[in-house]
PDB file of N, CA and C in Angstrom:
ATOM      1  N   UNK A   1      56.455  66.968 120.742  1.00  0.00           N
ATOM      2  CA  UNK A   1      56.524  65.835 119.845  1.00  0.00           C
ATOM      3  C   UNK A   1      56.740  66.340 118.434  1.00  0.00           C
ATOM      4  N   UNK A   2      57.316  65.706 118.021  1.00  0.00           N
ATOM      5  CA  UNK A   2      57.814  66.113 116.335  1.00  0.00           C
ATOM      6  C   UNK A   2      58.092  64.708 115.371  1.00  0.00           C
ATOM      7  N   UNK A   3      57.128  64.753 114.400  1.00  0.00           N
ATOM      8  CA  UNK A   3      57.269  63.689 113.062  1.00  0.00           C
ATOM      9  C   UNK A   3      58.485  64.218 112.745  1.00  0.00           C
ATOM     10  N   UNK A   4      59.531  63.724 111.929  1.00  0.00           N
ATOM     11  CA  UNK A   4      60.506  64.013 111.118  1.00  0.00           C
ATOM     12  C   UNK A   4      60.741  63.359 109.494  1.00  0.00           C
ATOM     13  N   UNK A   5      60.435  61.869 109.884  1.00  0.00           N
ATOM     14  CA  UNK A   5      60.459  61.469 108.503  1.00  0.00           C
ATOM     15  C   UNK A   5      59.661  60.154 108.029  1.00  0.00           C
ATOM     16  N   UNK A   6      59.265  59.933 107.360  1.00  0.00           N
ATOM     17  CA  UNK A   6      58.282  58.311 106.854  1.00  0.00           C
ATOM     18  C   UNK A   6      59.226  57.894 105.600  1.00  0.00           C
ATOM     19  N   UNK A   7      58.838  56.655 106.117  1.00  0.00           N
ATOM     20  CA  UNK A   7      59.905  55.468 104.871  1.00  0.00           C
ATOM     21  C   UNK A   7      58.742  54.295 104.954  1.00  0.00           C
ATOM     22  N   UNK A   8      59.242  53.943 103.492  1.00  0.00           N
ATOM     23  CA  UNK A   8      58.119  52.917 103.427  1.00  0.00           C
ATOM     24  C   UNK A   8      59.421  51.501 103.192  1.00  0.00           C
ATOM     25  N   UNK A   9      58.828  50.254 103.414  1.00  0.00           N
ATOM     26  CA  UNK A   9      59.564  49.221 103.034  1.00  0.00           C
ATOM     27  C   UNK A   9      61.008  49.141 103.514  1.00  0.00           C
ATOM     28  N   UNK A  10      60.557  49.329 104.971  1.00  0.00           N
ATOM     29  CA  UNK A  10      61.874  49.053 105.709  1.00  0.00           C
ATOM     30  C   UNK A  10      62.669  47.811 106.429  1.00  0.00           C
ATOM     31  N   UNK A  11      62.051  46.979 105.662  1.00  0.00           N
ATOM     32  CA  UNK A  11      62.033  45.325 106.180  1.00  0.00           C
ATOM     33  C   UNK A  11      62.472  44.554 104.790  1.00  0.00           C
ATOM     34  N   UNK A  12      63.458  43.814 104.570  1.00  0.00           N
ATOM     35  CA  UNK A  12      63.035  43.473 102.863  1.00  0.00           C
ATOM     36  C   UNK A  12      62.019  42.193 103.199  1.00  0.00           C
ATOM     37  N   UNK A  13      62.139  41.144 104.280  1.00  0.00           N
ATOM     38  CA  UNK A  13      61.468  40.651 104.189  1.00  0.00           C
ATOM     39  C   UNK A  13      59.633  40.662 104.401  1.00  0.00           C
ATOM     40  N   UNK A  14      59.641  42.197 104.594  1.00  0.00           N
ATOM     41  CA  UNK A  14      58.268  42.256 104.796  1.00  0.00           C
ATOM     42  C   UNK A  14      57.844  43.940 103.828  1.00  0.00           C
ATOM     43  N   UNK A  15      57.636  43.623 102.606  1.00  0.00           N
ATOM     44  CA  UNK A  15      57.673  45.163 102.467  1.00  0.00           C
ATOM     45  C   UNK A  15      57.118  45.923 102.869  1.00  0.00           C
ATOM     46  N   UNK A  16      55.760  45.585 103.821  1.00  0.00           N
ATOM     47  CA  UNK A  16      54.414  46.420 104.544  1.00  0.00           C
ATOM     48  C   UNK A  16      54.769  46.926 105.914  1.00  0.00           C
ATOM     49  N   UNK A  17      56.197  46.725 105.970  1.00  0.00           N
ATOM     50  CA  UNK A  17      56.819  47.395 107.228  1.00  0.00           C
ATOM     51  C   UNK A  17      57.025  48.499 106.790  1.00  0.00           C
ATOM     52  N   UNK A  18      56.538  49.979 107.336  1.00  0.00           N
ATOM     53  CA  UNK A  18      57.088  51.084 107.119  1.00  0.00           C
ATOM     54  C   UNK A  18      57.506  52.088 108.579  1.00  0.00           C
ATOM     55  N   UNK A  19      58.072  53.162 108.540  1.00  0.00           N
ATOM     56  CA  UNK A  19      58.546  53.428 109.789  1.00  0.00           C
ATOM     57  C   UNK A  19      58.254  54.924 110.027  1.00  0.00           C
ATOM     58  N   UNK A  20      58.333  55.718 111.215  1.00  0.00           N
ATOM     59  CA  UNK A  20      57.915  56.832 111.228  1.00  0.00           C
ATOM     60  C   UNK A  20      59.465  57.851 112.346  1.00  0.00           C
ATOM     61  N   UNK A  21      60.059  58.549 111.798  1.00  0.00           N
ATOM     62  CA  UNK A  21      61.120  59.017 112.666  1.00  0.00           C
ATOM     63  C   UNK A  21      60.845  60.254 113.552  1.00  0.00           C
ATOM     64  N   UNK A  22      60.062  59.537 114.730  1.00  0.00           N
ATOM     65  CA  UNK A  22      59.873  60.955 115.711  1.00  0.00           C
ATOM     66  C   UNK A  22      60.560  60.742 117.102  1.00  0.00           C
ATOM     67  N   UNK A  23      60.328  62.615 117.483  1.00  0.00           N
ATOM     68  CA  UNK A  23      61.281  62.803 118.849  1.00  0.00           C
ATOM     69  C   UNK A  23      59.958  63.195 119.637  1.00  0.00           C
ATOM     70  N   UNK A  24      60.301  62.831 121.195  1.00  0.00           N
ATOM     71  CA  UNK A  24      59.141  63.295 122.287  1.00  0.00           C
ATOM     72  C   UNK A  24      60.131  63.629 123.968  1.00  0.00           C
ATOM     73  N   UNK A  25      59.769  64.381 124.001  1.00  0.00           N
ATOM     74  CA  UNK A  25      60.530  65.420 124.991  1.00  0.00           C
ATOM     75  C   UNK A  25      59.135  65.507 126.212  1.00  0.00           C
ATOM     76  N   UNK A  26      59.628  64.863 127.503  1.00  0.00           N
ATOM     77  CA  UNK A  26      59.127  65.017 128.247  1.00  0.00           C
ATOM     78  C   UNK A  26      59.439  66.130 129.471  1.00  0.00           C
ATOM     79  N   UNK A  27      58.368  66.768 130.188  1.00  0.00           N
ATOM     80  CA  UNK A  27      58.285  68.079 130.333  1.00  0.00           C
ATOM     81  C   UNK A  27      59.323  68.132 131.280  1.00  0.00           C
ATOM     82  N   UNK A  28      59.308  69.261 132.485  1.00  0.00           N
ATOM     83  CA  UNK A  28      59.631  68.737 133.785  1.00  0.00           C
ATOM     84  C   UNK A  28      58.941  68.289 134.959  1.00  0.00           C
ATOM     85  N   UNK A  29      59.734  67.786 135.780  1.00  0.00           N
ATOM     86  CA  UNK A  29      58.468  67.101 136.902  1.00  0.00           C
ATOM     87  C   UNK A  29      57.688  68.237 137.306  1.00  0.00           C
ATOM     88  N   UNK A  30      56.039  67.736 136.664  1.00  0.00           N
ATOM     89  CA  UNK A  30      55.038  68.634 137.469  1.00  0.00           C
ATOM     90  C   UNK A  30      55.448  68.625 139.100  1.00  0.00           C
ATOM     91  N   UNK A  31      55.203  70.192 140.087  1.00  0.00           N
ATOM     92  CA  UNK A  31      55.152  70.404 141.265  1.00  0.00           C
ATOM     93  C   UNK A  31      53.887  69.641 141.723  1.00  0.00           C
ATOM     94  N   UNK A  32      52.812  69.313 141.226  1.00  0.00           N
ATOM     95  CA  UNK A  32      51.998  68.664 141.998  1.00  0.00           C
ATOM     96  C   UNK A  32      51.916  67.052 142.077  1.00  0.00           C
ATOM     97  N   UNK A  33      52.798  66.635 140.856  1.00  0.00           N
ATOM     98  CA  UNK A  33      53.095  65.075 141.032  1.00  0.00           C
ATOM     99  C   UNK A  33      53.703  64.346 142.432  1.00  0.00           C
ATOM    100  N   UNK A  34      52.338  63.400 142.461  1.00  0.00           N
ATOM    101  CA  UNK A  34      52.506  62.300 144.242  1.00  0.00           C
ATOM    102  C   UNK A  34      53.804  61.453 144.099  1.00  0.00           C
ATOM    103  N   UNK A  35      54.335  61.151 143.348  1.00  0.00           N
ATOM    104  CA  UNK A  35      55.031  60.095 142.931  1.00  0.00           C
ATOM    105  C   UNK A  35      56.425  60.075 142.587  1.00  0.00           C
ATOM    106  N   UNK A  36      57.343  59.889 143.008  1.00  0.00           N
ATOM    107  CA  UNK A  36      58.898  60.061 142.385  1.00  0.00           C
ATOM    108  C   UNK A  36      58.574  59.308 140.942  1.00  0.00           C
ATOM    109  N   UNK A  37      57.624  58.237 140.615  1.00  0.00           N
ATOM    110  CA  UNK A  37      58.212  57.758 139.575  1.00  0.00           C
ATOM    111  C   UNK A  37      58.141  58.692 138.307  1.00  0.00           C
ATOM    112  N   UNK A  38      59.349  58.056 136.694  1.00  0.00           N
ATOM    113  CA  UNK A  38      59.400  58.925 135.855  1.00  0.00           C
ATOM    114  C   UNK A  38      58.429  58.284 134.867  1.00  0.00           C
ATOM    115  N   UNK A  39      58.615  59.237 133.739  1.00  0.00           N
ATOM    116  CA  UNK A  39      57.399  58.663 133.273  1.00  0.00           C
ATOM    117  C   UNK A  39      57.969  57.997 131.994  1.00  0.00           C
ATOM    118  N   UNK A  40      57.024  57.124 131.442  1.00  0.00           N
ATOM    119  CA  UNK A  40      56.646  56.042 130.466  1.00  0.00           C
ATOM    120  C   UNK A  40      56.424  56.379 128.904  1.00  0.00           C
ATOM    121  N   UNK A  41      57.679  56.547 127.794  1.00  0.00           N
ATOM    122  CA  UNK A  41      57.211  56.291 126.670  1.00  0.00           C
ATOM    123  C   UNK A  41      57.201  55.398 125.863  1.00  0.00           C
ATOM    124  N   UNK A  42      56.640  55.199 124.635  1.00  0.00           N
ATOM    125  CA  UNK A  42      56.354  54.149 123.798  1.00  0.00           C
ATOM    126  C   UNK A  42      55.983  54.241 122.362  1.00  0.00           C
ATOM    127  N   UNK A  43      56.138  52.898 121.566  1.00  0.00           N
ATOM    128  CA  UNK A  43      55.494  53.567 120.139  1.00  0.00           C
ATOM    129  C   UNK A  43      54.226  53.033 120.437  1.00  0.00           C
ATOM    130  N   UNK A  44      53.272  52.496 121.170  1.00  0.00           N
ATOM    131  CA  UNK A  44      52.081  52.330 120.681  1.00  0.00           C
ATOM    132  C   UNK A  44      51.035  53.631 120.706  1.00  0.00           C
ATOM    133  N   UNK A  45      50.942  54.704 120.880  1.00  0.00           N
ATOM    134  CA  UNK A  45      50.628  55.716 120.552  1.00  0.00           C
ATOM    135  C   UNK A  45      50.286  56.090 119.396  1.00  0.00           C
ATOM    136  N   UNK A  46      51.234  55.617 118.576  1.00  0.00           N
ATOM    137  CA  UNK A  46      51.817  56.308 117.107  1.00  0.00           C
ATOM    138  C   UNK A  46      51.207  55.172 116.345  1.00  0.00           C
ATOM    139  N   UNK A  47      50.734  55.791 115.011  1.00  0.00           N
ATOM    140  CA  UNK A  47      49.793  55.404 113.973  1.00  0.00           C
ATOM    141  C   UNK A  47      50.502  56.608 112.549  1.00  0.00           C
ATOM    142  N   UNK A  48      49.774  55.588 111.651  1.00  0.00           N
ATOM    143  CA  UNK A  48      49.718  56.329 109.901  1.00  0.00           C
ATOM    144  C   UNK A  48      48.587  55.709 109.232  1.00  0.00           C
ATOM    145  N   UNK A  49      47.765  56.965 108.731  1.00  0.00           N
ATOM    146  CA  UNK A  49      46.547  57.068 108.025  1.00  0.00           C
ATOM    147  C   UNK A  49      46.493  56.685 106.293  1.00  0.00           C
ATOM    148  N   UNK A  50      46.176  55.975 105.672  1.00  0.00           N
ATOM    149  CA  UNK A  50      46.191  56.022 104.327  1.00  0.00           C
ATOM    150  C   UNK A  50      45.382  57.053 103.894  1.00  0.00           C
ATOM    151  N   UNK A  51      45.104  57.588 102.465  1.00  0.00           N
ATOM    152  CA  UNK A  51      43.759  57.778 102.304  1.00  0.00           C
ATOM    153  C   UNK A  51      42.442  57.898 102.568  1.00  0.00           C
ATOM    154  N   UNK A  52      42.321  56.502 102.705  1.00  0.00           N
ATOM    155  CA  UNK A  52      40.906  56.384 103.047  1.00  0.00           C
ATOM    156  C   UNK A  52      40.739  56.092 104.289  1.00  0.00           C
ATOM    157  N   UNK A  53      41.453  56.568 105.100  1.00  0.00           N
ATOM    158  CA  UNK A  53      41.160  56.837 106.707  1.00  0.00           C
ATOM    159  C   UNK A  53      41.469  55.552 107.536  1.00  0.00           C
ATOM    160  N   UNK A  54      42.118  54.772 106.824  1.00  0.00           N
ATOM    161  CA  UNK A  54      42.601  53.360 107.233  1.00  0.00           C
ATOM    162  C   UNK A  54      43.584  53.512 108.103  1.00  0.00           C
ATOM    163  N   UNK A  55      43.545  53.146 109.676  1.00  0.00           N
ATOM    164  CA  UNK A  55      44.281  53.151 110.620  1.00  0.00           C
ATOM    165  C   UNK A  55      45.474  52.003 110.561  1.00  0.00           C
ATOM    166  N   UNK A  56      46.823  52.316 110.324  1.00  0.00           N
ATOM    167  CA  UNK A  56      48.068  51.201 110.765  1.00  0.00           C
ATOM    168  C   UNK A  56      48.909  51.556 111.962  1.00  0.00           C
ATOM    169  N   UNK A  57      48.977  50.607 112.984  1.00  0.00           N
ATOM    170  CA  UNK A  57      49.513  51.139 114.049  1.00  0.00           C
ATOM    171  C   UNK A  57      50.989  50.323 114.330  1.00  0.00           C
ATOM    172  N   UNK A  58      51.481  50.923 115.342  1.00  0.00           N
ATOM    173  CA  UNK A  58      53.039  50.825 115.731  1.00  0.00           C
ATOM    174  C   UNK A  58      53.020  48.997 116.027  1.00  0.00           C
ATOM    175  N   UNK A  59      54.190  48.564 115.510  1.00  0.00           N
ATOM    176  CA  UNK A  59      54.110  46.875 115.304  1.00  0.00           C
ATOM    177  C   UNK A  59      54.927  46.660 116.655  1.00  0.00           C
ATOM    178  N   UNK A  60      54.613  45.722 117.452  1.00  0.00           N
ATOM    179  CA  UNK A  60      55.095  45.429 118.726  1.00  0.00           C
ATOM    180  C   UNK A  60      56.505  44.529 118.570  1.00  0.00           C
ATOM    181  N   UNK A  61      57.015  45.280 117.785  1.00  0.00           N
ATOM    182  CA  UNK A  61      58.513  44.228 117.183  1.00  0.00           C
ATOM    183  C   UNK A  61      59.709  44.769 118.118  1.00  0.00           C
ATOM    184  N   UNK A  62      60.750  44.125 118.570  1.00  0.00           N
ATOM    185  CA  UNK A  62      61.857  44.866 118.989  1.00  0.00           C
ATOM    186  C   UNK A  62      62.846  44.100 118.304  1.00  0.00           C
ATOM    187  N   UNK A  63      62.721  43.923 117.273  1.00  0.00           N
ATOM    188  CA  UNK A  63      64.182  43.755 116.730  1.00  0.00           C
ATOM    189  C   UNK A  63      64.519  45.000 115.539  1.00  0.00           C
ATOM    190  N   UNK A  64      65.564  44.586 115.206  1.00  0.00           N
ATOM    191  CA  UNK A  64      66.498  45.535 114.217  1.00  0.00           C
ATOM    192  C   UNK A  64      66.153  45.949 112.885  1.00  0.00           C
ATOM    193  N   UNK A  65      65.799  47.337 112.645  1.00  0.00           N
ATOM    194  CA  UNK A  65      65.282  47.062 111.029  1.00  0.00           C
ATOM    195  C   UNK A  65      66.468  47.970 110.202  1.00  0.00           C
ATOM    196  N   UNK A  66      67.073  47.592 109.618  1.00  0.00           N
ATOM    197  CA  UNK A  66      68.433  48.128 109.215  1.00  0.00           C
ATOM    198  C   UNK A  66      68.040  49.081 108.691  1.00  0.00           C
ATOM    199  N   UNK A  67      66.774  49.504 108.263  1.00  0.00           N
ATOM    200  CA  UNK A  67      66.707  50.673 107.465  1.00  0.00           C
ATOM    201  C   UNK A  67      66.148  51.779 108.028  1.00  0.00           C
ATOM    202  N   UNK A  68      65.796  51.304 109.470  1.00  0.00           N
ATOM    203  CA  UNK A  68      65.301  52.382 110.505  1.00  0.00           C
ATOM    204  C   UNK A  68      65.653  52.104 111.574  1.00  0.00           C
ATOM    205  N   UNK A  69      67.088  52.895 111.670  1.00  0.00           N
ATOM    206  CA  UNK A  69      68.236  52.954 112.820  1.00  0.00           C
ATOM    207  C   UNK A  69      68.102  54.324 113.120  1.00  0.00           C
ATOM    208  N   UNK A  70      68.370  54.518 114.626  1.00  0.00           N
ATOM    209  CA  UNK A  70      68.037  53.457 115.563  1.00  0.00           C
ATOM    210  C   UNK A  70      66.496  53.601 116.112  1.00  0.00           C
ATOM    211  N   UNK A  71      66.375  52.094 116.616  1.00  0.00           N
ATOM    212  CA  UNK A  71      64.685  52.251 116.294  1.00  0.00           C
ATOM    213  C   UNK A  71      64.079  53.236 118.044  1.00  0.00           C
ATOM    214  N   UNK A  72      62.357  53.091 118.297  1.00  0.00           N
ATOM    215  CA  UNK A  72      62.004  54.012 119.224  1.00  0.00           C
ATOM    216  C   UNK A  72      61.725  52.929 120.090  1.00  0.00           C
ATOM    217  N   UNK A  73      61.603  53.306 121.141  1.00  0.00           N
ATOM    218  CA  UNK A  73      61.509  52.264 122.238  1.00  0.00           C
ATOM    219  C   UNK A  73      60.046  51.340 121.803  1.00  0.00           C
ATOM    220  N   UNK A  74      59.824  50.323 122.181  1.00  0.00           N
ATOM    221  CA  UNK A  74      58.386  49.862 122.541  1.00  0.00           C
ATOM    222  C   UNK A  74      57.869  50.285 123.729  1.00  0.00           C
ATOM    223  N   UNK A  75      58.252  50.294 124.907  1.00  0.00           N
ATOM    224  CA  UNK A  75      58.075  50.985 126.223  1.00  0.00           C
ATOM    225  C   UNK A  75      59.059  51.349 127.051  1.00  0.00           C
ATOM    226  N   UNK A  76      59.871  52.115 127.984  1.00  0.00           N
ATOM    227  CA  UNK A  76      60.742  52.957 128.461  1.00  0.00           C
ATOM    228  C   UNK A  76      60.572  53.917 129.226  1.00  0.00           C
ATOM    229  N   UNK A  77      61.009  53.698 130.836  1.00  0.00           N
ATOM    230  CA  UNK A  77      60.967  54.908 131.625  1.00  0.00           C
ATOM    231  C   UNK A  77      61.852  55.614 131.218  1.00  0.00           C
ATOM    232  N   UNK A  78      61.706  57.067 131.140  1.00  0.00           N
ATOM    233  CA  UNK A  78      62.514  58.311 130.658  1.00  0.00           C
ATOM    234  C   UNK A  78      62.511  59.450 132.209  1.00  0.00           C
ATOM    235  N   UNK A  79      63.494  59.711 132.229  1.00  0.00           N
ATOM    236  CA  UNK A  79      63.835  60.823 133.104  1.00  0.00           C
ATOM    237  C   UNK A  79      62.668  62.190 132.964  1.00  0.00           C
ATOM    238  N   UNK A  80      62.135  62.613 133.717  1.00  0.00           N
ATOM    239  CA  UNK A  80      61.942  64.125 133.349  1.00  0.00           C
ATOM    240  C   UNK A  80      62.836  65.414 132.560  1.00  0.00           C
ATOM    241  N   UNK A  81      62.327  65.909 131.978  1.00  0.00           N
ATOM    242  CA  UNK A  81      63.058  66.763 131.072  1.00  0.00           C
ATOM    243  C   UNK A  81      63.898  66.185 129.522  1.00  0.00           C
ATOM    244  N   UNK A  82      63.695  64.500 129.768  1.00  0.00           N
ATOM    245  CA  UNK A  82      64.245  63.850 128.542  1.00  0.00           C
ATOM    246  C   UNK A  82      63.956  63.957 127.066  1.00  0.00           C
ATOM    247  N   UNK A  83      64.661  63.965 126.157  1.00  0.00           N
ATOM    248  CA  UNK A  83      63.715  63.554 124.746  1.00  0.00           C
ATOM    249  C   UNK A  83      64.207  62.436 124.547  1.00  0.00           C
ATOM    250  N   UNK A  84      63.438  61.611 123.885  1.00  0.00           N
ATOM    251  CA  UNK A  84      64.116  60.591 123.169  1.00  0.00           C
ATOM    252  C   UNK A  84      63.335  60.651 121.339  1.00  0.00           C
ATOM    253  N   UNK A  85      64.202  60.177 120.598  1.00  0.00           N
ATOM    254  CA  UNK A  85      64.282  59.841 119.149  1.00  0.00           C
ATOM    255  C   UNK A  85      64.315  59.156 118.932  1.00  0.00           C
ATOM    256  N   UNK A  86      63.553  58.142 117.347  1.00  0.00           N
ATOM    257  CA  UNK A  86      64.025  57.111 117.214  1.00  0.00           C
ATOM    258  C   UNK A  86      62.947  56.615 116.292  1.00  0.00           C
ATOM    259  N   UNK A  87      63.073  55.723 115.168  1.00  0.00           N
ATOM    260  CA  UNK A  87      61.975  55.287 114.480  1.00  0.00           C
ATOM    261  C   UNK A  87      61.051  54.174 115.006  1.00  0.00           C
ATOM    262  N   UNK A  88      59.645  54.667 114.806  1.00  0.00           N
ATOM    263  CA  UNK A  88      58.562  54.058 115.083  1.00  0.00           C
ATOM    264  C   UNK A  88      58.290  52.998 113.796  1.00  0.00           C
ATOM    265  N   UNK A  89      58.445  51.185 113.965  1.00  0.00           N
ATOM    266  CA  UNK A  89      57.473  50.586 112.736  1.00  0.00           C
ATOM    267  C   UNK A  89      56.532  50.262 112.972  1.00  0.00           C
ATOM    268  N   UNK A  90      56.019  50.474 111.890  1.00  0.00           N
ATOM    269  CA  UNK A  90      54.740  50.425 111.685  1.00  0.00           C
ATOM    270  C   UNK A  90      54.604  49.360 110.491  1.00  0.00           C
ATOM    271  N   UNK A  91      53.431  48.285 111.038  1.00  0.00           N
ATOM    272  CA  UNK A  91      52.996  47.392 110.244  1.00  0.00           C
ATOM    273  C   UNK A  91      51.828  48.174 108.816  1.00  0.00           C
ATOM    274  N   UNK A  92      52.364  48.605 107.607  1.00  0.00           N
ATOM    275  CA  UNK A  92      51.544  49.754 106.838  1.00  0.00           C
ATOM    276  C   UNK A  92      50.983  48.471 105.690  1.00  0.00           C
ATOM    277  N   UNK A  93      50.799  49.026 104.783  1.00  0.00           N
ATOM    278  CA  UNK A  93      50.784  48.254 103.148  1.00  0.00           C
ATOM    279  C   UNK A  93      51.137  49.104 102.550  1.00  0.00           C
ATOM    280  N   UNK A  94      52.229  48.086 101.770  1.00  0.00           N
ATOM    281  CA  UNK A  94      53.100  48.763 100.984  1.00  0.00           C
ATOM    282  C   UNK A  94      52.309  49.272  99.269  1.00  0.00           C
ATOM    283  N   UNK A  95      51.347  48.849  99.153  1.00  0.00           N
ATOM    284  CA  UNK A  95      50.474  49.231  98.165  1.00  0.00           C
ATOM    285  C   UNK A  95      49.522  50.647  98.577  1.00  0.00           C
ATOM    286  N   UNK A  96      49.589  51.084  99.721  1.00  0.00           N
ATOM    287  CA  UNK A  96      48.626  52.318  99.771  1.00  0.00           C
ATOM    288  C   UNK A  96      49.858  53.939 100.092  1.00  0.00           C
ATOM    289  N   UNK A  97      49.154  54.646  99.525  1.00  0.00           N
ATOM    290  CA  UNK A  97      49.540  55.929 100.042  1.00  0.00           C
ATOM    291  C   UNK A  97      49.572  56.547 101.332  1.00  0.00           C
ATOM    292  N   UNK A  98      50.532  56.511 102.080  1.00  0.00           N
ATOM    293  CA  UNK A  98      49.986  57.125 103.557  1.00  0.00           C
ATOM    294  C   UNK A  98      50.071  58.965 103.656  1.00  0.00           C
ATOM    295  N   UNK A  99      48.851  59.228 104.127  1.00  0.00           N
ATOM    296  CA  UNK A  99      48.326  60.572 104.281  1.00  0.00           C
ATOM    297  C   UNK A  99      48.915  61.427 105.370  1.00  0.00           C
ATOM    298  N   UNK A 100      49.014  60.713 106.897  1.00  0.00           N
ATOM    299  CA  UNK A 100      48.948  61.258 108.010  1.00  0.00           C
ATOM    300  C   UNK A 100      49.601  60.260 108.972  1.00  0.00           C
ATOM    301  N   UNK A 101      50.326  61.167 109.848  1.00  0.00           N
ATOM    302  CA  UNK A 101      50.446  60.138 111.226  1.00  0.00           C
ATOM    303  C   UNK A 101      49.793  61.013 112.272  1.00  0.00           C
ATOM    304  N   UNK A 102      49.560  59.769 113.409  1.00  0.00           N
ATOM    305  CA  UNK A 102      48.690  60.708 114.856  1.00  0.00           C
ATOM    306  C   UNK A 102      49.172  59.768 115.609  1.00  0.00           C
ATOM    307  N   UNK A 103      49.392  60.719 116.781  1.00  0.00           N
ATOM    308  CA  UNK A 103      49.686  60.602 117.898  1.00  0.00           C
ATOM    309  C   UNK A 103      48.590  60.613 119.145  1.00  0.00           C
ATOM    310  N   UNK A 104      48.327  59.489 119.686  1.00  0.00           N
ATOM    311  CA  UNK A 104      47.137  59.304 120.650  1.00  0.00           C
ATOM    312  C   UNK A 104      47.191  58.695 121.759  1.00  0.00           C
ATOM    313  N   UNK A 105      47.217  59.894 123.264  1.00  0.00           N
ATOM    314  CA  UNK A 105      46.940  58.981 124.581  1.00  0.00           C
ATOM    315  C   UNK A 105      45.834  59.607 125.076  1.00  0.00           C
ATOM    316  N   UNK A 106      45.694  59.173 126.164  1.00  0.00           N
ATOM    317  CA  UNK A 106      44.771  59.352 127.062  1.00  0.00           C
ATOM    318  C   UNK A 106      43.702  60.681 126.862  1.00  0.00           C
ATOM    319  N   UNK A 107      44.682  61.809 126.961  1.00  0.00           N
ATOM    320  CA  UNK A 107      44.337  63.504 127.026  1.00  0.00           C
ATOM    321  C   UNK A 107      44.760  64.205 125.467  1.00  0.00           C
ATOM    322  N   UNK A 108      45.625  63.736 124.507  1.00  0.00           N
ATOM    323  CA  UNK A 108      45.948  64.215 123.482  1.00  0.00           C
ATOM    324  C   UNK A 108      45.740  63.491 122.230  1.00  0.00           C
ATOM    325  N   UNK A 109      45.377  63.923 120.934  1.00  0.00           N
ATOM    326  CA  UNK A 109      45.563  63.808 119.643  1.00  0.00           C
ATOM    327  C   UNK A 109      46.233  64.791 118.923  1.00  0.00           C
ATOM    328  N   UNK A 110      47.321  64.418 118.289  1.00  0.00           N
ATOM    329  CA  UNK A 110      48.133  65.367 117.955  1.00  0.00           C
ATOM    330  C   UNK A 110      48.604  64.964 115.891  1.00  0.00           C
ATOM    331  N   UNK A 111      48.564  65.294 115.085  1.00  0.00           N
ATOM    332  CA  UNK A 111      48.328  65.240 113.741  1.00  0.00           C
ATOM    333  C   UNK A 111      49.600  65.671 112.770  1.00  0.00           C
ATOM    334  N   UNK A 112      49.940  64.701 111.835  1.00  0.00           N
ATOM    335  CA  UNK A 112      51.026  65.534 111.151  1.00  0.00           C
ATOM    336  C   UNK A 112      51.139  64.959 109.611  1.00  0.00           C
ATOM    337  N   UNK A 113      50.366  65.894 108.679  1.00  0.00           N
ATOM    338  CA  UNK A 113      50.149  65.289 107.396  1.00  0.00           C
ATOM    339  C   UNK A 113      51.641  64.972 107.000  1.00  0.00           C
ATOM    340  N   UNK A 114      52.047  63.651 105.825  1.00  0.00           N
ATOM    341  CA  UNK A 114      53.010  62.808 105.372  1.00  0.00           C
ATOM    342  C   UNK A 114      53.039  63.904 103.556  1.00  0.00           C
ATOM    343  N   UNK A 115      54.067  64.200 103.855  1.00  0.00           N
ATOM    344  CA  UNK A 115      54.018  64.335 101.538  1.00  0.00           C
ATOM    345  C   UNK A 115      53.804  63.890 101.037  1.00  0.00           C
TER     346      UNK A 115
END
């Protein structure tokens, strides 16, 4: 998984839309997996921290935000061995500083301070 870039005010009609541009590369099929099926990514995982430790998480939107093309899935079976790219929005406030984004399922927390 890899952050790449944060934008703030990627909506004009909403300026507290901000977006997060990451890639996630899924492994290959584990040998001990029961299941042909592939597996499942998404932005609800993905979050950005202000300051003061204030959690904003991935906005369940699927439409178009012209300023964060092209966007990341909301949910999506992916092949084994796939990456996919793509910006994550995030419902933020456009009045705070964001510190950090994290990445959170089940088994992982994964961290990537913002400039």
């Amino acid at each position: 998984m890899t952050v790449y870039a944060h934008k703030k005010n990627v909506e004009p009609q909403d300026p507290n839309q901000e977006a997060i541009d990451v890639k996630v590369c899924v492994g290959s099929k584990p040998a001990e997996a029961e299941t042909d099926m592939t597996p499942v990514i998404g932005s609800s995982p993905w979050a950005i921290f202000d300051a003061e430790d204030r959690r904003y998480e991935a906005a369940r939107t699927t439409w178009s935000h012209e300023g964060a093309q092209p966007g990341y899935p909301v949910e999506q079976r992916v092949n084994w061995g796939d990456c996919v790219r793509g910006w994550v929005i995030i419902q933020g406030q456009a009045s705070m500083k964001m510190t950090k984004v994290r990445y959170t399922n089940s088994d992982t927390i994964l961290e990537w301070k913002l400039p």
